[in-house]
C-alpha atoms as a PDB file:
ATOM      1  CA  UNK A   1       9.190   1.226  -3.846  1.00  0.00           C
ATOM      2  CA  UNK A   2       6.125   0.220  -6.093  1.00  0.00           C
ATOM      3  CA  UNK A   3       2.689   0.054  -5.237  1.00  0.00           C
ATOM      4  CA  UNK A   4      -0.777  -0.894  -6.219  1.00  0.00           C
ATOM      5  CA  UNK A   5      -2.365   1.914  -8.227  1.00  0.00           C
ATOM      6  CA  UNK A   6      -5.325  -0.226  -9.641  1.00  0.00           C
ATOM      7  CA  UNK A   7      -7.051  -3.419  -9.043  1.00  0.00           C
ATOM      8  CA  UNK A   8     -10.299  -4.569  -9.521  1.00  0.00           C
ATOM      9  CA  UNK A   9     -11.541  -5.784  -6.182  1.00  0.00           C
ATOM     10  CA  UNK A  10     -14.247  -8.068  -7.734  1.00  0.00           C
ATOM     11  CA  UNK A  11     -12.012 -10.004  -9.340  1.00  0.00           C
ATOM     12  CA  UNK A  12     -10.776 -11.289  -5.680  1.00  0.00           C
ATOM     13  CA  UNK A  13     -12.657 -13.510  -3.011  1.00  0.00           C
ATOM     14  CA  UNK A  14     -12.062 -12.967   0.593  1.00  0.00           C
ATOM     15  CA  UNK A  15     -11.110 -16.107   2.595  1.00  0.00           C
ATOM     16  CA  UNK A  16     -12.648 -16.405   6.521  1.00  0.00           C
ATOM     17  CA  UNK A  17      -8.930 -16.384   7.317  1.00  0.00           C
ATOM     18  CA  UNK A  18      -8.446 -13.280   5.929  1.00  0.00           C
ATOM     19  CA  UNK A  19      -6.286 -14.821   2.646  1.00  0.00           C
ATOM     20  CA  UNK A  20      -7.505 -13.530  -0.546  1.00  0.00           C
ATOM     21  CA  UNK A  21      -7.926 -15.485  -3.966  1.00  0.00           C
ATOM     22  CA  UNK A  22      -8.277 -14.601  -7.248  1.00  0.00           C
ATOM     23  CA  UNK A  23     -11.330 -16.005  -8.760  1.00  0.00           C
ATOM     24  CA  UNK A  24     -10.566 -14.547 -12.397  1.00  0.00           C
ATOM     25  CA  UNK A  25      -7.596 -13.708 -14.857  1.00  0.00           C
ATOM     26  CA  UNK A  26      -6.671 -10.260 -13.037  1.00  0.00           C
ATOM     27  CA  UNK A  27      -4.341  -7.451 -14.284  1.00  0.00           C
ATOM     28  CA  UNK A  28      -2.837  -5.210 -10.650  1.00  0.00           C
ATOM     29  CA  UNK A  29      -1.069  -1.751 -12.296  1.00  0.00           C
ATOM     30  CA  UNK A  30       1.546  -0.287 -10.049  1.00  0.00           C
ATOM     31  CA  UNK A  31       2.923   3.479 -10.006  1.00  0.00           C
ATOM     32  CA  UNK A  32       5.493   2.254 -11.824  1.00  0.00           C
ATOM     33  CA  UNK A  33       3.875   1.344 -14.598  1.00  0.00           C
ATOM     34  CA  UNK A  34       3.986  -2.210 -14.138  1.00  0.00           C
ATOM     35  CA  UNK A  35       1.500  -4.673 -14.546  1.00  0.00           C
ATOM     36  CA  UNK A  36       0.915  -7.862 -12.985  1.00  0.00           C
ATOM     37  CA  UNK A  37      -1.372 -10.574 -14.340  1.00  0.00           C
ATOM     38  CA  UNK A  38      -2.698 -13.302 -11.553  1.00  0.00           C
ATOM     39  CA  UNK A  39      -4.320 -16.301 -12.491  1.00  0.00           C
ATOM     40  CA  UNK A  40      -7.230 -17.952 -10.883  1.00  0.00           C
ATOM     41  CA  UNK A  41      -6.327 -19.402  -7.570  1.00  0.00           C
ATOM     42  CA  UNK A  42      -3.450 -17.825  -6.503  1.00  0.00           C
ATOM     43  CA  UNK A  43      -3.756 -17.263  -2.610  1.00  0.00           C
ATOM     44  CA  UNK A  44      -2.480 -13.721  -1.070  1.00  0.00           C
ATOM     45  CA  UNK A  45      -2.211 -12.896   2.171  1.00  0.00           C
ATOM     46  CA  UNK A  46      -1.520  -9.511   4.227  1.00  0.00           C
ATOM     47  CA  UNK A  47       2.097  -8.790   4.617  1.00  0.00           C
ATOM     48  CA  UNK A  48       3.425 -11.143   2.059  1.00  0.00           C
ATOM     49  CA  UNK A  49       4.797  -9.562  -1.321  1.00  0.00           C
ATOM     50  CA  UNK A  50       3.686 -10.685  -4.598  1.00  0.00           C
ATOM     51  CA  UNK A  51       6.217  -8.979  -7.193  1.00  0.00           C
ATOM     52  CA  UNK A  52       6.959  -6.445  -4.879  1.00  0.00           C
ATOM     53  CA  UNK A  53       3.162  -5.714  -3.936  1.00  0.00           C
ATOM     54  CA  UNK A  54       1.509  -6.329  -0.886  1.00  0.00           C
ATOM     55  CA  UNK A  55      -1.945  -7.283  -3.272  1.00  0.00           C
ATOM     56  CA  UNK A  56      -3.560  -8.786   0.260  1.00  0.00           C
ATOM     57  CA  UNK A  57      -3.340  -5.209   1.935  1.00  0.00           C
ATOM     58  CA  UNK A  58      -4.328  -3.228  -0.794  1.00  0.00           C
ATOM     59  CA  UNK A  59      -7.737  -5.127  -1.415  1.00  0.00           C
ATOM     60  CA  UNK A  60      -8.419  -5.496   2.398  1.00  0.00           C
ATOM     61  CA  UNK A  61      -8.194  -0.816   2.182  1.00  0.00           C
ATOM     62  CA  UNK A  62     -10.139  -1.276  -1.075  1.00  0.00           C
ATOM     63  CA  UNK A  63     -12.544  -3.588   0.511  1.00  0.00           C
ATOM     64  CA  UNK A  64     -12.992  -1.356   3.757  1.00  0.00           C
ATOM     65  CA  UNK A  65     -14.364   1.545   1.597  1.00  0.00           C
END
């Protein structure tokens, strides 16, 4: 199972409904060596997968810290 081993949380927006978008060009890296580009306006939220990532989840820890 892969997961999100970097991603800059700056590059996201949090939604009042808890979605997440991605306000600029944004490259996720995974543990296995992976790495996802996500364009402007793409829309995650918690418990869906986006190539196998849960990106929603991961910013929502990040964001938490």
């Amino acid at each position: 199972m892969d997961e999100i081993v970097k991603i800059a949380v700056e590059e996201y927006e949090k939604k009042p409904d808890g979605s997440w978008v991605c306000v600029k060009n944004s490259d996720v890296g995974t543990k296995l060596q992976r790495v996802i580009r996500v364009a402007p306006g793409m829309i995650f939220r918690k418990g869906v997968k986006f190539c196998g990532v849960d990106i929603a989840e991961t910013l929502d820890k990040i964001s938490a810290n």
